[in-house]
N, C-alpha and C. Protein backbone atom coordinates (compact mmCIF):
# COMPACT_ATOMS: atom_id res chain seq x y z
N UNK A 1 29.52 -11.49 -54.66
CA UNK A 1 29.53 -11.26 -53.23
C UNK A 1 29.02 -9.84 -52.94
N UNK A 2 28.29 -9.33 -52.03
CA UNK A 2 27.38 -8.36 -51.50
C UNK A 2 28.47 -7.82 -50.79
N UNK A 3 28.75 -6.24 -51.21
CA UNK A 3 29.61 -5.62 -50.24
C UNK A 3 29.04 -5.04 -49.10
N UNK A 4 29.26 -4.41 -47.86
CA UNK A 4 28.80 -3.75 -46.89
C UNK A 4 29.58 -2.59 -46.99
N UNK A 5 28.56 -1.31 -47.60
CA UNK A 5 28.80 -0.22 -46.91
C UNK A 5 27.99 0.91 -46.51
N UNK A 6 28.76 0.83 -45.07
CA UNK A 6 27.61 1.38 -44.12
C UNK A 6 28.27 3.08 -43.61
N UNK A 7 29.25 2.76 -44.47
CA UNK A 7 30.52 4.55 -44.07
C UNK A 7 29.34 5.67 -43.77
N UNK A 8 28.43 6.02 -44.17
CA UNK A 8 27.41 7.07 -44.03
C UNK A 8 26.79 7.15 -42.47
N UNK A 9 26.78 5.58 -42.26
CA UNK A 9 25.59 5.63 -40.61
C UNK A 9 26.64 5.07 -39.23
N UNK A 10 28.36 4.37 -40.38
CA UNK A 10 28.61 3.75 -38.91
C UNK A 10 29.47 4.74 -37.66
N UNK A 11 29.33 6.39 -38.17
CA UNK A 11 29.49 7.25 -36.82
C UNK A 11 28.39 8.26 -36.33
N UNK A 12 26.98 7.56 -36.71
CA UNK A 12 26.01 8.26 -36.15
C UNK A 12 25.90 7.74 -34.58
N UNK A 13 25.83 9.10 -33.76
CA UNK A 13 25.45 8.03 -32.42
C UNK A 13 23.89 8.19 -32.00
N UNK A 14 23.88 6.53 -32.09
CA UNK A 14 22.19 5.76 -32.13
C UNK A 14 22.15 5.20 -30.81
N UNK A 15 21.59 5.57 -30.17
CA UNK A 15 21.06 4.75 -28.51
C UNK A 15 20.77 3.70 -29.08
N UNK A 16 21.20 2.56 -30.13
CA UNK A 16 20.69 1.21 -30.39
C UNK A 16 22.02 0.33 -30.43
N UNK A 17 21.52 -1.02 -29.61
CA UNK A 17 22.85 -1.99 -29.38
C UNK A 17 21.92 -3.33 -28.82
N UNK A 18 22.87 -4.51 -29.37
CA UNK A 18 22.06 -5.29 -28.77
C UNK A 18 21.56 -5.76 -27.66
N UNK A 19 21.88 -4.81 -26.58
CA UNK A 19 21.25 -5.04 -25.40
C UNK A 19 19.77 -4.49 -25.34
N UNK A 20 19.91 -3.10 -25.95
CA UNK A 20 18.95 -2.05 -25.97
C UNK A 20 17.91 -2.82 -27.16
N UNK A 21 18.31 -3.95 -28.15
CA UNK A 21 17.22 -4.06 -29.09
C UNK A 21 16.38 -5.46 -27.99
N UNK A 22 16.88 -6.33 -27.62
CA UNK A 22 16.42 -7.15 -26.87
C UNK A 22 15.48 -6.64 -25.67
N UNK A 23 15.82 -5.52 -24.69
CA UNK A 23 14.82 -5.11 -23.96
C UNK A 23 13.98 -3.93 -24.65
N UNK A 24 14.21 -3.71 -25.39
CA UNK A 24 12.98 -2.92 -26.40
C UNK A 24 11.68 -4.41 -27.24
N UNK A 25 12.43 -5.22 -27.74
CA UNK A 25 11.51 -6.49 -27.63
C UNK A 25 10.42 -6.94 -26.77
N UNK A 26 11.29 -7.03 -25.73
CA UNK A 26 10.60 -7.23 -24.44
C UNK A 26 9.72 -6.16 -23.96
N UNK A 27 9.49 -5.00 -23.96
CA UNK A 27 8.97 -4.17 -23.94
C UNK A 27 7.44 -4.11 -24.85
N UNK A 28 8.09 -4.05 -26.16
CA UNK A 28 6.70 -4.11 -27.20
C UNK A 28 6.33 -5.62 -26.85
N UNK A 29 7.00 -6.67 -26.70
CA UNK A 29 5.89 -7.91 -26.66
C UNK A 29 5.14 -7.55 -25.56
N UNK A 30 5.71 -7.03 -24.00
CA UNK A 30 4.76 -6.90 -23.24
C UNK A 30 3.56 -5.98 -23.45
N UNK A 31 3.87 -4.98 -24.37
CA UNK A 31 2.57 -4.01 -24.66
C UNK A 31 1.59 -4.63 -25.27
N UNK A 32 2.03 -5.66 -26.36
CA UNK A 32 1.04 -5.84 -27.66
C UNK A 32 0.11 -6.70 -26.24
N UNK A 33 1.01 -7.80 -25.48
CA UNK A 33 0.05 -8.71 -24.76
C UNK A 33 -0.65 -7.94 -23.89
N UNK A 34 -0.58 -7.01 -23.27
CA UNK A 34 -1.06 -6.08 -22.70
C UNK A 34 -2.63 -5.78 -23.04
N UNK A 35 -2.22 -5.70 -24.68
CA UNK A 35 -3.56 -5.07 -25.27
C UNK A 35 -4.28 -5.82 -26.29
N UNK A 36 -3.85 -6.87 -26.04
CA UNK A 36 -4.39 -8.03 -27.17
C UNK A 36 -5.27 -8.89 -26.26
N UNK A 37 -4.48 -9.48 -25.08
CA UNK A 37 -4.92 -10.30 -23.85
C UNK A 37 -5.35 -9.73 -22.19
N UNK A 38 -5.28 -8.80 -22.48
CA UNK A 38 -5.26 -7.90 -20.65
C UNK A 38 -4.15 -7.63 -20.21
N UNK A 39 -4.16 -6.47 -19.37
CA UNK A 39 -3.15 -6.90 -18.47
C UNK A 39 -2.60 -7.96 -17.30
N UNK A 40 -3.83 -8.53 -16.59
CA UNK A 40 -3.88 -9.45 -16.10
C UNK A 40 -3.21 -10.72 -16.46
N UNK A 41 -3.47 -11.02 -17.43
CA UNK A 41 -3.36 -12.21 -18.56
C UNK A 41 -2.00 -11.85 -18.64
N UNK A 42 -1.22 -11.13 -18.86
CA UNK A 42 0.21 -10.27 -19.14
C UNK A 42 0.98 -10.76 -18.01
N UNK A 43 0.24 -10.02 -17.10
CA UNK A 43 1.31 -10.11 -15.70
C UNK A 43 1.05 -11.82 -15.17
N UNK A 44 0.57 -12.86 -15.61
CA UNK A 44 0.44 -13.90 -15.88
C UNK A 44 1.72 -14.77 -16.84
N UNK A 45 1.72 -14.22 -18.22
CA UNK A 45 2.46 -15.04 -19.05
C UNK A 45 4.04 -14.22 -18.33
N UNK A 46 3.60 -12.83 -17.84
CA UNK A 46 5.40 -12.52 -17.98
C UNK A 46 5.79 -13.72 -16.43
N UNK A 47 4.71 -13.85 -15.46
CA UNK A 47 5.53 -14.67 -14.16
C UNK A 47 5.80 -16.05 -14.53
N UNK A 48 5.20 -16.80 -15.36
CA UNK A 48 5.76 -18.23 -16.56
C UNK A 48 7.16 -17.61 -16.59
N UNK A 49 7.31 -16.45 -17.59
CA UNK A 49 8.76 -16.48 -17.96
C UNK A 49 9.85 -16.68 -17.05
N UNK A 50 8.74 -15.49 -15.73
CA UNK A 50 10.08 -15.30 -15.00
C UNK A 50 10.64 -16.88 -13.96
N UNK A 51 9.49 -17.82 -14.13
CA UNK A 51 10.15 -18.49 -13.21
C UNK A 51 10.90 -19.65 -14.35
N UNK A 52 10.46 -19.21 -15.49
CA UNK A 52 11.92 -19.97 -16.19
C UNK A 52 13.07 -19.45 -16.27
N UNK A 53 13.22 -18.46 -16.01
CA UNK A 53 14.57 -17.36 -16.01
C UNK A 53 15.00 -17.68 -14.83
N UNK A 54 14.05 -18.16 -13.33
CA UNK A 54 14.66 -18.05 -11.90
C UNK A 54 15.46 -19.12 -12.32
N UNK A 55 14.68 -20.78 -13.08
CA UNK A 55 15.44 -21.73 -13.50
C UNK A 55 17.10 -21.74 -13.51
N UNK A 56 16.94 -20.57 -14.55
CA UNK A 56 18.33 -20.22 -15.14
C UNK A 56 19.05 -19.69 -14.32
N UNK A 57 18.66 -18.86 -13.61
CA UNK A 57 19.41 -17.66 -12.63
C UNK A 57 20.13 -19.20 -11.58
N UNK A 58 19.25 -19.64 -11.11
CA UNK A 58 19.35 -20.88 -10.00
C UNK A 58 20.18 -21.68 -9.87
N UNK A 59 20.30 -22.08 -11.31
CA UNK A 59 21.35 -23.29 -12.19
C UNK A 59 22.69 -22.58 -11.93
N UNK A 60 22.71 -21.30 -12.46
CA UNK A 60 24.16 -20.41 -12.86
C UNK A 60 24.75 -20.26 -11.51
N UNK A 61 23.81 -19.99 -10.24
CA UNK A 61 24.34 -19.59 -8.90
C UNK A 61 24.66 -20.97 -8.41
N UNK A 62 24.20 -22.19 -8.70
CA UNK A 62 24.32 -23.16 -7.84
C UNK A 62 25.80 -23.88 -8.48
N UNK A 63 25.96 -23.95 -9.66
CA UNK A 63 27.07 -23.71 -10.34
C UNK A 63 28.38 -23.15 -10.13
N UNK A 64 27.97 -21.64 -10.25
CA UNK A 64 29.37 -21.13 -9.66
C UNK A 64 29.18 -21.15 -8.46
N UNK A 65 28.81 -21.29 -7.55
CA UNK A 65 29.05 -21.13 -6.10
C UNK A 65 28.92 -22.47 -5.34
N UNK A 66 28.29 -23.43 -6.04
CA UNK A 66 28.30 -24.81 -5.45
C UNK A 66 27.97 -25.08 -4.28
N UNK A 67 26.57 -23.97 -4.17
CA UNK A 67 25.49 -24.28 -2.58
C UNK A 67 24.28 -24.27 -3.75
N UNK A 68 23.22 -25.12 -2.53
CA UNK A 68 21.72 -25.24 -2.84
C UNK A 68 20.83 -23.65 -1.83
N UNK A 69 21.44 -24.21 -0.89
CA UNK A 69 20.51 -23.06 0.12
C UNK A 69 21.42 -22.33 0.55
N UNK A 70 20.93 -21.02 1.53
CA UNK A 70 21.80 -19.65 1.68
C UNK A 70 20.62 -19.23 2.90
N UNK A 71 21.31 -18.57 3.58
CA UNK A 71 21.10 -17.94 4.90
C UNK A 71 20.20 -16.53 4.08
N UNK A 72 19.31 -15.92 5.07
CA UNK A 72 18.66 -14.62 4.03
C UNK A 72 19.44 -13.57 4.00
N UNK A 73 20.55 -13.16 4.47
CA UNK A 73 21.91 -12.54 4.29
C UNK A 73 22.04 -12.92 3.04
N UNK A 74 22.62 -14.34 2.93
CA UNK A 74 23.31 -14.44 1.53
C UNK A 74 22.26 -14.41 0.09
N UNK A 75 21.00 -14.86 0.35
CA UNK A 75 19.98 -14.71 -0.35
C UNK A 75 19.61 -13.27 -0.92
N UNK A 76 19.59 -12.07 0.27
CA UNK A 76 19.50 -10.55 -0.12
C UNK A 76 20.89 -10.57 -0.64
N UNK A 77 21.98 -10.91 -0.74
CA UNK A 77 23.31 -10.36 -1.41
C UNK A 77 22.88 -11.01 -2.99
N UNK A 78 22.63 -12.71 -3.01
CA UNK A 78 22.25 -13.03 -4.14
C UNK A 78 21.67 -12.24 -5.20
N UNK A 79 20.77 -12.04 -4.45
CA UNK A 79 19.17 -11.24 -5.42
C UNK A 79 19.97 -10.09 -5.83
N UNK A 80 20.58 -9.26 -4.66
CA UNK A 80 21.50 -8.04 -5.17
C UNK A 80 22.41 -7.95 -6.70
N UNK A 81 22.92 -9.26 -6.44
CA UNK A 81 23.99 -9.42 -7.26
C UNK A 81 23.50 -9.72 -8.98
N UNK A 82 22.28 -10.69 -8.72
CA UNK A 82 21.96 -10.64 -9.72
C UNK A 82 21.27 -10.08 -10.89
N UNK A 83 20.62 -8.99 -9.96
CA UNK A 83 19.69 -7.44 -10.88
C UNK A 83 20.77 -6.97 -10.56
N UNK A 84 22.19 -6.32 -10.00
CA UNK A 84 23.24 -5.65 -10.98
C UNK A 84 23.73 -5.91 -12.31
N UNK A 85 24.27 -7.30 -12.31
CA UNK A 85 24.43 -8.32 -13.29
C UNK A 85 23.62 -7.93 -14.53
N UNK A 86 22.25 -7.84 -14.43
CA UNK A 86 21.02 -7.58 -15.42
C UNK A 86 20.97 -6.40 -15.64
N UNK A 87 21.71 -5.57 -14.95
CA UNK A 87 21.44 -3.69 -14.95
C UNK A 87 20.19 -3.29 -14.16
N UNK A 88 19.97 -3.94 -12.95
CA UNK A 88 19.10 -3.10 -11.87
C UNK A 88 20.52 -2.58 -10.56
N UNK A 89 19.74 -1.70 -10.14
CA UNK A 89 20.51 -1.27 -9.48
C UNK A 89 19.79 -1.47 -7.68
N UNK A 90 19.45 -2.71 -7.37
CA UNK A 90 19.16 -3.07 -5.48
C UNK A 90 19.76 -2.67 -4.68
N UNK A 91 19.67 -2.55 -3.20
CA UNK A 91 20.32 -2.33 -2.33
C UNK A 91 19.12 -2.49 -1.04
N UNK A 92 20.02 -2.94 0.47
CA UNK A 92 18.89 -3.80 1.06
C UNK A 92 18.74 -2.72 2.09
N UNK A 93 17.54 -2.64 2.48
CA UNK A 93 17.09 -2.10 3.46
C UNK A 93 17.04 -2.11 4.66
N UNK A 94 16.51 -3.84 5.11
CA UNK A 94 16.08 -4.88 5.65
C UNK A 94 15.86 -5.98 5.56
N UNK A 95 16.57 -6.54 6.84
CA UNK A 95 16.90 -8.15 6.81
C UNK A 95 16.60 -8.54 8.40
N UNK A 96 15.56 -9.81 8.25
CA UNK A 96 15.63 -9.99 9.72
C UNK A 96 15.43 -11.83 9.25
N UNK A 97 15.17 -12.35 10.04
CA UNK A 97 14.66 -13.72 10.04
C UNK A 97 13.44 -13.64 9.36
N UNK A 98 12.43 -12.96 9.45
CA UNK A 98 11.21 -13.56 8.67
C UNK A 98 11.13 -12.66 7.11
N UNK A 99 12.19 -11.50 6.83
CA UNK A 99 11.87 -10.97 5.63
C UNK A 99 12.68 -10.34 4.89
N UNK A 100 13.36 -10.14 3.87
CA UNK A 100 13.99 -9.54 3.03
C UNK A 100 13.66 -8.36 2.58
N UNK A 101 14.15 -6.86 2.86
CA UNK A 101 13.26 -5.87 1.91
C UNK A 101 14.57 -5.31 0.99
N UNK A 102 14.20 -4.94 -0.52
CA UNK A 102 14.86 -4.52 -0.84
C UNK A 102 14.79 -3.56 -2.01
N UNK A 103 15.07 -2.76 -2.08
CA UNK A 103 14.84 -1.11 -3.18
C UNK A 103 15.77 -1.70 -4.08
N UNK A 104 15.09 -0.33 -4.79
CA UNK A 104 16.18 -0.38 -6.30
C UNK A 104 15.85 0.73 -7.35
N UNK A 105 17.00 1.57 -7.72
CA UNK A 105 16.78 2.80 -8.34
C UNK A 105 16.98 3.09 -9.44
N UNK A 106 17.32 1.61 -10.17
CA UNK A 106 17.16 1.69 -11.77
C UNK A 106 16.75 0.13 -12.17
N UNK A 107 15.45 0.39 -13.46
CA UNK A 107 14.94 -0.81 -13.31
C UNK A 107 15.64 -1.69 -14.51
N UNK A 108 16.30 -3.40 -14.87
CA UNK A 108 16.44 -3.51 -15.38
C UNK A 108 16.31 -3.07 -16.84
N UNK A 109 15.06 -2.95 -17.43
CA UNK A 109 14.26 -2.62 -18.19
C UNK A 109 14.40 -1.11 -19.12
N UNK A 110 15.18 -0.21 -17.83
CA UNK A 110 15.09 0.83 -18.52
C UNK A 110 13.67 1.76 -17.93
N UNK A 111 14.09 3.56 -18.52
CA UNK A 111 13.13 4.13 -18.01
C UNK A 111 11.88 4.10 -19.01
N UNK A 112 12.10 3.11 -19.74
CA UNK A 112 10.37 2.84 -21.25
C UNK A 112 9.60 2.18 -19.99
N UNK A 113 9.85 1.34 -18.80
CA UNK A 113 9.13 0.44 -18.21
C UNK A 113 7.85 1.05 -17.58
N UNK A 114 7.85 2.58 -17.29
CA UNK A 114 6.82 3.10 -17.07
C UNK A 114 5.75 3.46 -18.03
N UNK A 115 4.31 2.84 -16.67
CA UNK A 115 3.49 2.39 -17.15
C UNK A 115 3.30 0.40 -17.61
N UNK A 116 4.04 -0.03 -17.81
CA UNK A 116 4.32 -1.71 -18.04
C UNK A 116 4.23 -2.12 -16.33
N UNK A 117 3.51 -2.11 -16.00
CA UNK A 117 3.14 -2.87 -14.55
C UNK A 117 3.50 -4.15 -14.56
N UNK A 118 2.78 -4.62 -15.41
CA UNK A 118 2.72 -6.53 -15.81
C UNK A 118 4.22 -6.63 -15.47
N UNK A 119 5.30 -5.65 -15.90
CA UNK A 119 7.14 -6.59 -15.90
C UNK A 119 7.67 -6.49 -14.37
N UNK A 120 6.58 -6.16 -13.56
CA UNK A 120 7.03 -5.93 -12.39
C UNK A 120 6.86 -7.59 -11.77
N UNK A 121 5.88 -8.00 -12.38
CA UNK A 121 6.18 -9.60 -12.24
C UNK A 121 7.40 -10.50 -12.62
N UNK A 122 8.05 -10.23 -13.72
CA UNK A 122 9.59 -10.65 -13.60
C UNK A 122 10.15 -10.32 -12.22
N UNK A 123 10.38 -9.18 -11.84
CA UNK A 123 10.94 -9.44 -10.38
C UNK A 123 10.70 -10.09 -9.17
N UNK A 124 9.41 -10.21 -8.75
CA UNK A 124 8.53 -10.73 -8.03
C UNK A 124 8.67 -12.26 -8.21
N UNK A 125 8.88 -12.63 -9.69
CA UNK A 125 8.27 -14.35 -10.06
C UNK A 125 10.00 -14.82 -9.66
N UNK A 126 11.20 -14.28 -10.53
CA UNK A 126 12.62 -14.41 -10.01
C UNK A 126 13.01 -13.94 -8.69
N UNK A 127 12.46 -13.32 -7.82
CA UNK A 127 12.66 -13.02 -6.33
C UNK A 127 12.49 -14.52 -6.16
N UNK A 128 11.04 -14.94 -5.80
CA UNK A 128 10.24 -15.67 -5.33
C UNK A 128 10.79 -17.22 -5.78
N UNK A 129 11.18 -17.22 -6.94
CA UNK A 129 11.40 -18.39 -7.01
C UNK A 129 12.70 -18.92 -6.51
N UNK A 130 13.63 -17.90 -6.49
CA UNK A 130 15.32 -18.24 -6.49
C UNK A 130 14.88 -18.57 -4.26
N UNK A 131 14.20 -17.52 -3.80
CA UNK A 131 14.40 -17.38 -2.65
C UNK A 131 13.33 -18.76 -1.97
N UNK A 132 12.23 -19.33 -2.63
CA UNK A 132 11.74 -20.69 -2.15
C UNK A 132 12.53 -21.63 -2.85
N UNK A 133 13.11 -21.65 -3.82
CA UNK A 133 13.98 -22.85 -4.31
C UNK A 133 15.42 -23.21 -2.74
N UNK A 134 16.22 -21.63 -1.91
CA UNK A 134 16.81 -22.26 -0.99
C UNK A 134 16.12 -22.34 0.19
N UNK A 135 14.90 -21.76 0.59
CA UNK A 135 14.59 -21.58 1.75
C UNK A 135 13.24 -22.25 1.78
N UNK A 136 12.63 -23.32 1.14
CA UNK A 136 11.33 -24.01 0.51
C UNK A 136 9.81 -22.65 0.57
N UNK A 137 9.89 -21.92 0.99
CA UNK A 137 9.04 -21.36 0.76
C UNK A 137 9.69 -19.39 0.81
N UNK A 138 8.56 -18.74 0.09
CA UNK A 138 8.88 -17.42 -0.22
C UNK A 138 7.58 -16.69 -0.58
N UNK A 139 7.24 -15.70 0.05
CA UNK A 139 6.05 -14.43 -0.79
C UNK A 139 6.75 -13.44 -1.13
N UNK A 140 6.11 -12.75 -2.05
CA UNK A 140 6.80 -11.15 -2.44
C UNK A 140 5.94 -10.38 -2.83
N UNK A 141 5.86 -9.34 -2.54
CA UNK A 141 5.02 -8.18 -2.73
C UNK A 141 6.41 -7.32 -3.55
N UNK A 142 5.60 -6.63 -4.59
CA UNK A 142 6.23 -4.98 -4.91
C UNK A 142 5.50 -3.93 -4.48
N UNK A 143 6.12 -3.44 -3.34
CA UNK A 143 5.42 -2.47 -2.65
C UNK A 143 5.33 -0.97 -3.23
N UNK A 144 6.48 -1.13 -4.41
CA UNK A 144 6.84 0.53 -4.91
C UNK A 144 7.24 -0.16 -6.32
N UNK A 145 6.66 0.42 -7.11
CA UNK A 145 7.59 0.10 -8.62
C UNK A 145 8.14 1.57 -9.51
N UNK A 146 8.77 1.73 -9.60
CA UNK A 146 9.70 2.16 -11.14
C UNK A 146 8.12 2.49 -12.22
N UNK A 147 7.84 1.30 -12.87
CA UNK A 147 6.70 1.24 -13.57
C UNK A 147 5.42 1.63 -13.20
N UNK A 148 5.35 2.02 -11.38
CA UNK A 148 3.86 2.32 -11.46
C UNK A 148 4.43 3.88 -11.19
N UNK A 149 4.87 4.46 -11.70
CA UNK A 149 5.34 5.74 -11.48
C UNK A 149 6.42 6.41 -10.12
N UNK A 150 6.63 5.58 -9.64
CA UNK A 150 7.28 5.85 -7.81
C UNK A 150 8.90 5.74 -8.33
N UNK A 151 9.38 6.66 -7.90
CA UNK A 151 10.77 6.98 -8.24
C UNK A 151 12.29 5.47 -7.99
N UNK A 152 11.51 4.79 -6.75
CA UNK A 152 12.28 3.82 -6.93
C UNK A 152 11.62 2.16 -6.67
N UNK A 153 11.85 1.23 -6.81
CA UNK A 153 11.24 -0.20 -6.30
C UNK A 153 11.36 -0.39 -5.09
N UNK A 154 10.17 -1.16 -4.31
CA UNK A 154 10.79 -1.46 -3.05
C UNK A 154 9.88 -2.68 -3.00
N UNK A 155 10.98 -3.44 -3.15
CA UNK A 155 10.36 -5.47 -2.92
C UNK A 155 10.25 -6.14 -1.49
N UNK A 156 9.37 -6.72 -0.93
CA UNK A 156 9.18 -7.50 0.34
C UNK A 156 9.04 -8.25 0.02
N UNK A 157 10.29 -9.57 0.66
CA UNK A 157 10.23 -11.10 0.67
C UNK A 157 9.96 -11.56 1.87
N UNK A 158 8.85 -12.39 2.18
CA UNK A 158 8.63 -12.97 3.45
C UNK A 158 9.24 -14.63 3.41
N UNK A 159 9.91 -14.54 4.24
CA UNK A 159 10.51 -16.27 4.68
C UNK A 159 9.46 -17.40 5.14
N UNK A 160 8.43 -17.20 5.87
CA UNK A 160 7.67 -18.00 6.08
C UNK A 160 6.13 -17.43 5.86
N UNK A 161 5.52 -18.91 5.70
CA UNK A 161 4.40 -18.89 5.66
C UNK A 161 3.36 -18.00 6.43
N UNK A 162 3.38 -18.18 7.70
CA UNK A 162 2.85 -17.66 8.72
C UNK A 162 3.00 -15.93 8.92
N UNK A 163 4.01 -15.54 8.07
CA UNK A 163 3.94 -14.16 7.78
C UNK A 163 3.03 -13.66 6.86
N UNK A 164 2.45 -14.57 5.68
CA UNK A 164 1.45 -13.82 5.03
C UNK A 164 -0.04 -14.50 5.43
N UNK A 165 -0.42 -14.29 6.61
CA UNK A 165 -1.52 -14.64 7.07
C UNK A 165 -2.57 -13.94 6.42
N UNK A 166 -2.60 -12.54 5.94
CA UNK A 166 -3.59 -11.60 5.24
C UNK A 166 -3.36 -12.16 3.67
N UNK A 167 -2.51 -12.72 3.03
CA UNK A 167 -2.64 -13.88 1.44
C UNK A 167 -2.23 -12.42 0.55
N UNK A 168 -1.92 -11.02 0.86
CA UNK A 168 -1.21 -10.48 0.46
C UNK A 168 -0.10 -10.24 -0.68
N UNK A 169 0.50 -11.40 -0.42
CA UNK A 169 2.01 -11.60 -0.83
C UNK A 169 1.40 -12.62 -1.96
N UNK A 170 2.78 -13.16 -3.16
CA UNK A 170 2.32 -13.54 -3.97
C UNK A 170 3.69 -14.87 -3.32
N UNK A 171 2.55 -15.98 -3.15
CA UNK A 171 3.33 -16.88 -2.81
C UNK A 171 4.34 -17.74 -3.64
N UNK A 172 5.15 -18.39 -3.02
CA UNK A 172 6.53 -19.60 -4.25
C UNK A 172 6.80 -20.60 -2.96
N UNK A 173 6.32 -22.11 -4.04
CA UNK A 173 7.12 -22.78 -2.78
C UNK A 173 7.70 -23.60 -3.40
N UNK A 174 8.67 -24.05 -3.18
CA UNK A 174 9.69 -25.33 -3.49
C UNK A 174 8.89 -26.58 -3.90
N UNK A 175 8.72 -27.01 -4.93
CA UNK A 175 8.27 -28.16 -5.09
C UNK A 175 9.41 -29.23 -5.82
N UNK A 176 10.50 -29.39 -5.97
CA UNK A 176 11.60 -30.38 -6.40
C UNK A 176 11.91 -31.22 -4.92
């Protein structure tokens, strides 16, 4: 039998844990694709992920809370709740009938995310999808990112169609 001893390293303190090795993952996969495939191509495969993650996010809220749809009140509290949950830190700006705006001053991700533009599509693709899955349709712009150097995020969700008349926004619509 193989003993473990680690007495030498296990009171070094290492900024490494498995939270920190998983978004360091995520990090280098987004670089290598970055520079293997484009960035384009990047901020592409990461919005795939993210709307399998909205999947997940969607399932878990409809679950514990046992609603399909939500007023854009409860939708901006949603979204809130769930980048705390993940370690972003949101908070809403603005809320009216046609739009959701909402900041945020620490990015899931960590401060490595600068420069990684492409992961700004995880937020955008999980905004967009959670918010047309209750309300059948959703755009989102990141108007400010963390990653493009700007001290904090600032996301715009439009509720209807007819608000992104300029095609601006990166559209989501309900198709189930």
């Amino acid at each position: 039998m193989e003993q473990k001893d680690t007495g030498e390293f296990i009171n070094l303190r290492l900024d490494v844990d498995q939270s920190r090795f998983y978004r360091q993952c995520l990090l280098e996969l987004n670089d290598v694709l970055d520079k293997v495939i484009g960035s384009e191509e990047s901020a592409a495969f990461v919005g795939l992920v993210a709307g399998r993650l909205a999947d997940f996010f969607i399932t878990a809220y409809r679950e514990a809370h046992g609603r399909r749809h939500y007023s854009p009140a409860q939708l901006a509290r949603l979204l809130i709740d769930l980048k705390q949950r993940i370690g972003g830190d949101f908070y809403l700006v603005e809320i009216t009938g046609k739009k959701i705006v909402l900041r945020n001053r620490r990015c899931p991700f960590g401060k490595e995310v600068k420069g990684k533009n492409s992961l700004c599509n995880m937020t955008a693709g999980v905004f967009g999808k959670v918010v047309a899955e209750s309300n059948n349709y959703a755009a989102v712009s990141v108007d400010e990112a963390i990653a493009r150097g700007a001290e904090q995020c600032q996301v715009t969700i439009l509720l209807h169609p007819q608000d992104n008349a300029e095609g601006s926004y990166k559209e989501f619509f309900n198709v189930s």
